[in-house]
C-alpha atoms as a PDB file:
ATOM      1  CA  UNK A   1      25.748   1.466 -15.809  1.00  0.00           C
ATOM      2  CA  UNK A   2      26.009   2.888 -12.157  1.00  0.00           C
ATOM      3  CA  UNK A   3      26.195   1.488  -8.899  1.00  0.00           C
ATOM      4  CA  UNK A   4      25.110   3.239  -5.896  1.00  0.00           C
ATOM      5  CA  UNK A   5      25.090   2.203  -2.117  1.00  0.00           C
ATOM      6  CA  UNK A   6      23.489   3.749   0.886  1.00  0.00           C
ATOM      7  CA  UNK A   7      23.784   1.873   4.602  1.00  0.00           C
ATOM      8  CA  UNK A   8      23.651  -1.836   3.658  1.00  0.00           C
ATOM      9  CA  UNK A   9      21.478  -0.908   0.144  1.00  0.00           C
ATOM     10  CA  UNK A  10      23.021  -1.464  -3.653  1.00  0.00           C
ATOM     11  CA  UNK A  11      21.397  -0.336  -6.206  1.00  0.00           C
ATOM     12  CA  UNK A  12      22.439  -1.605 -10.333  1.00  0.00           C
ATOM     13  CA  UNK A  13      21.227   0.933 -12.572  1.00  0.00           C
ATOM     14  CA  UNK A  14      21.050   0.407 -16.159  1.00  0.00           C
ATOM     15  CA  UNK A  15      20.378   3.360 -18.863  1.00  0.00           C
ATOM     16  CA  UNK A  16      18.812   2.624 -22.168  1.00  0.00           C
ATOM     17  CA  UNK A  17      17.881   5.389 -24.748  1.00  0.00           C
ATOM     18  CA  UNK A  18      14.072   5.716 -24.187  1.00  0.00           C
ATOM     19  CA  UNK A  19      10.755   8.125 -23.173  1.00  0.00           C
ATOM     20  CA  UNK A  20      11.362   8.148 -19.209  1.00  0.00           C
ATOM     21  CA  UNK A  21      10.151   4.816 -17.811  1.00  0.00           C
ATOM     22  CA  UNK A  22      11.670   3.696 -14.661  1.00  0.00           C
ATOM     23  CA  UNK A  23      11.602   0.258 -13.779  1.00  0.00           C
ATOM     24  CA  UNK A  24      13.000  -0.850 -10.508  1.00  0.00           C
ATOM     25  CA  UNK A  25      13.106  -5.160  -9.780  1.00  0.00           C
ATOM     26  CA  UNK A  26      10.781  -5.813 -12.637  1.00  0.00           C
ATOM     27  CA  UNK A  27       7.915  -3.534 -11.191  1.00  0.00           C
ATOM     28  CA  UNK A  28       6.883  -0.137 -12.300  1.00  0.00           C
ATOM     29  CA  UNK A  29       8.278   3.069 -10.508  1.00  0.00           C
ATOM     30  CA  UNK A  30       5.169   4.243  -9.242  1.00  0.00           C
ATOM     31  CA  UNK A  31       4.461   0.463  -7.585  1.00  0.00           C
ATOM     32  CA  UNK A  32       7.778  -0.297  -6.344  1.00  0.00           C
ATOM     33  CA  UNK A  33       7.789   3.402  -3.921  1.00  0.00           C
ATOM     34  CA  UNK A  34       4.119   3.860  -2.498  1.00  0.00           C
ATOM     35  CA  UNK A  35       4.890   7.297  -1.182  1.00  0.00           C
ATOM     36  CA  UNK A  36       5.989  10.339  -3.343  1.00  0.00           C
ATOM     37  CA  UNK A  37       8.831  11.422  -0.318  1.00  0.00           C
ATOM     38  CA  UNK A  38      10.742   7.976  -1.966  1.00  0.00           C
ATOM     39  CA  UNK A  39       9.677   8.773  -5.470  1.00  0.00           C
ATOM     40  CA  UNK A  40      11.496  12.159  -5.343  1.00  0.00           C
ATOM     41  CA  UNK A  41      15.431  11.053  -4.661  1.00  0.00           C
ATOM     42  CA  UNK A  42      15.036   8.602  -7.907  1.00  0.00           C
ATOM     43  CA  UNK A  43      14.201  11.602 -10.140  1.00  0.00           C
ATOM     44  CA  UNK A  44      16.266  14.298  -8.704  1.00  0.00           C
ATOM     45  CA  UNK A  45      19.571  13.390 -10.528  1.00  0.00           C
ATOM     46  CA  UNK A  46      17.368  13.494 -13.859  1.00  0.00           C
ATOM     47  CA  UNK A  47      15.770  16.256 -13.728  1.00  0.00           C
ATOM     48  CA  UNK A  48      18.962  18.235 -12.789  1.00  0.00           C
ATOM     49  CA  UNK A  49      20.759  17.058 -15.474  1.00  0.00           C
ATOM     50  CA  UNK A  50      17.139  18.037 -17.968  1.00  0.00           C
ATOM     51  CA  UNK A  51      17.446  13.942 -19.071  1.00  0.00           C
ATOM     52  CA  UNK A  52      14.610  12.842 -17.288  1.00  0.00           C
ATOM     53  CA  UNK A  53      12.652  11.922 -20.737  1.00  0.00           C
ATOM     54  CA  UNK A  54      15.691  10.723 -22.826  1.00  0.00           C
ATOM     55  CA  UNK A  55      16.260   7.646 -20.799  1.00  0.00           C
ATOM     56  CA  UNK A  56      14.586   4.173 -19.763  1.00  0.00           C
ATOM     57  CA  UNK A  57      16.046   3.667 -16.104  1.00  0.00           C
ATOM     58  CA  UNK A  58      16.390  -0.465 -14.954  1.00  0.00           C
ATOM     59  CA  UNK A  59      17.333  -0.457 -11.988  1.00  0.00           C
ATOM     60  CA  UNK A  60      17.952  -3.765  -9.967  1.00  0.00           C
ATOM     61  CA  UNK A  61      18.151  -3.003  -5.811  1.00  0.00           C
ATOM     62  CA  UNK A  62      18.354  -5.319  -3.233  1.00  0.00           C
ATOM     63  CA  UNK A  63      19.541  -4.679   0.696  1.00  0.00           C
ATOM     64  CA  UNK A  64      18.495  -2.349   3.015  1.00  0.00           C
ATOM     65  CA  UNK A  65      14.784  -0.476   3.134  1.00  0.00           C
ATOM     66  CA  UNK A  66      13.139   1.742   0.932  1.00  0.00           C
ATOM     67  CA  UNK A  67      14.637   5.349   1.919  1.00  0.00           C
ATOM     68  CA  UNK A  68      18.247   3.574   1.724  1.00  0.00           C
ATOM     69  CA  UNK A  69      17.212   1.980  -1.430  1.00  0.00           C
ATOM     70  CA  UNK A  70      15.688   5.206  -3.125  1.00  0.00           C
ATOM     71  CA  UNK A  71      18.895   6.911  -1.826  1.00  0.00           C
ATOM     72  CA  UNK A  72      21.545   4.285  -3.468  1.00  0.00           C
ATOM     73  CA  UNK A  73      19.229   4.586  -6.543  1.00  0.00           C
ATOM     74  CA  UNK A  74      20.034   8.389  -6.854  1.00  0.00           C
ATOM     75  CA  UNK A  75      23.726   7.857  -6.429  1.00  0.00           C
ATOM     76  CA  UNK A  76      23.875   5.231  -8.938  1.00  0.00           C
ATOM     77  CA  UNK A  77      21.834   7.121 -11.926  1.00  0.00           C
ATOM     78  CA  UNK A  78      24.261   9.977 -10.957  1.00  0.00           C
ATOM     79  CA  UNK A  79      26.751   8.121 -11.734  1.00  0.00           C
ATOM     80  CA  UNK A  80      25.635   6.066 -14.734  1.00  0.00           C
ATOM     81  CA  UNK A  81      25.033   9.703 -16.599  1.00  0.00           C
ATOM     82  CA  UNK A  82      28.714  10.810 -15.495  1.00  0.00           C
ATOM     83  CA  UNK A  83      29.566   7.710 -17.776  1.00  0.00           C
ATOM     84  CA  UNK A  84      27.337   8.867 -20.263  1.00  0.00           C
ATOM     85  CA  UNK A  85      27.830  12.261 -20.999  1.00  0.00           C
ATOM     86  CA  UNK A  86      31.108  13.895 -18.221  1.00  0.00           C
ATOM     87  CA  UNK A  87      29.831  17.431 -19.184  1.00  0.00           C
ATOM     88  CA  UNK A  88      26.907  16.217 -16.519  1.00  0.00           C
ATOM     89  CA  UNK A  89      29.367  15.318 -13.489  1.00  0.00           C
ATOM     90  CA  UNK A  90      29.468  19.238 -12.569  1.00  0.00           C
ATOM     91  CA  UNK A  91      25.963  20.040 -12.318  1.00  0.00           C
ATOM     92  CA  UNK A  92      25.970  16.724 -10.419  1.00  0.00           C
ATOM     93  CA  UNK A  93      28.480  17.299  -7.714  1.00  0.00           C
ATOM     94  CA  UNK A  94      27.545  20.711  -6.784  1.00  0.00           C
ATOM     95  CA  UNK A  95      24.500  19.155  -6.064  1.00  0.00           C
ATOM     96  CA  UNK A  96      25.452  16.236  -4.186  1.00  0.00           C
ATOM     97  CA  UNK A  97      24.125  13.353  -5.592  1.00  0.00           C
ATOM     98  CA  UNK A  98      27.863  11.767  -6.693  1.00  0.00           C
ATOM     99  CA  UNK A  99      28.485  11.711  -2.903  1.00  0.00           C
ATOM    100  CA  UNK A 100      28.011   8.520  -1.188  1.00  0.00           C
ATOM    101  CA  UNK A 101      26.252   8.507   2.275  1.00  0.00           C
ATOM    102  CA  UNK A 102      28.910   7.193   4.810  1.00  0.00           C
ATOM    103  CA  UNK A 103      26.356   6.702   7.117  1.00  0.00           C
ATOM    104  CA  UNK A 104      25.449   3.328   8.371  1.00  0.00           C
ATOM    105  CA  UNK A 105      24.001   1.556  11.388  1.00  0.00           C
ATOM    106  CA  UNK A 106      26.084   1.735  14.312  1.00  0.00           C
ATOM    107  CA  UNK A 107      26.781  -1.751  16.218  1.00  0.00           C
ATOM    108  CA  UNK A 108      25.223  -2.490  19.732  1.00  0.00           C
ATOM    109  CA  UNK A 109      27.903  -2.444  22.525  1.00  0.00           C
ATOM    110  CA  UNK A 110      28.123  -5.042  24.830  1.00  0.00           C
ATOM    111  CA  UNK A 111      27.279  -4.426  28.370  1.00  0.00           C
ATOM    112  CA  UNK A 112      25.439  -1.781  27.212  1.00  0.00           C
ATOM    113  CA  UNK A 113      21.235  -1.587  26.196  1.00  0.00           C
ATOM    114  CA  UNK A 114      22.626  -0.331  22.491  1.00  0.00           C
ATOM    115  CA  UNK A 115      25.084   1.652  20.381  1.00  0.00           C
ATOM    116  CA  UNK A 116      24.793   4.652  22.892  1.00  0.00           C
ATOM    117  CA  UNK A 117      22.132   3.862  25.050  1.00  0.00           C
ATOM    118  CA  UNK A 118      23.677   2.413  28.773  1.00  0.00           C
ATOM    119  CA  UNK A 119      21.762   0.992  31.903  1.00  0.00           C
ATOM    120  CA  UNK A 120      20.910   3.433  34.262  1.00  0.00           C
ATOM    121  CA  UNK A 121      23.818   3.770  36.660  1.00  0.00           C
ATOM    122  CA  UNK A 122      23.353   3.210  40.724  1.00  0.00           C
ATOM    123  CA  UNK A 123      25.582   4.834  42.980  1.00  0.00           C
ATOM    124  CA  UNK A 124      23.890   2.882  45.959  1.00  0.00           C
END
């Protein structure tokens, strides 16, 4: 099992001995992301690691949208093959995908139209 986050998104992923299915909240891979740019962060951990068609991936996400959810999804299969086979965690890391996103959503200010944004300033 591996968890992996991304702004407010979790992602539970579960690895079972299998052909390759992916199964993400009960619905099929190819259902759950309608575009292939989301599709492609789920596999890239298993295909770097050559384990993309040993494995049945359940994955239960919740939080966040789809590119934050597709994003925590990668982490957390990263993570559940570290626990799996360590050998893996090298390939992995030089890659990237064991690295959590620190990125998040930046509060609005008050006073202020946003997080950065101000009202337009009058001298006069």
């Amino acid at each position: 099992m591996g968890t992996g986050r991304r702004k407010t998104a979790v992602a539970r992923v579960f690895l079972r001995p299998g052909k390759g299915d992916i199964v993400i909240n009960r619905r099929p891979f190819e259902n759950y992301f309608p575009t292939e740019a989301l599709r492609v962060p789920v596999r890239q951990a298993l295909l770097a690691t050559e384990t993309a068609d040993k494995f049945d991936v359940l994955i239960r996400a919740t939080g966040g949208g789809l590119n934050g959810q597709a994003e925590a999804i990668r982490l957390g299969i990263a993570r559940a093959l570290c626990e799996f086979n360590l050998e893996l965690r090298g390939r992995l890391k030089k890659l990237g995908y064991l690295t959590r996103d620190p990125r998040a959503h930046e509060r609005k200010k008050y006073g202020q139209k946003g997080a950065r944004k101000r009202f337009q300033f009058s001298k006069r």
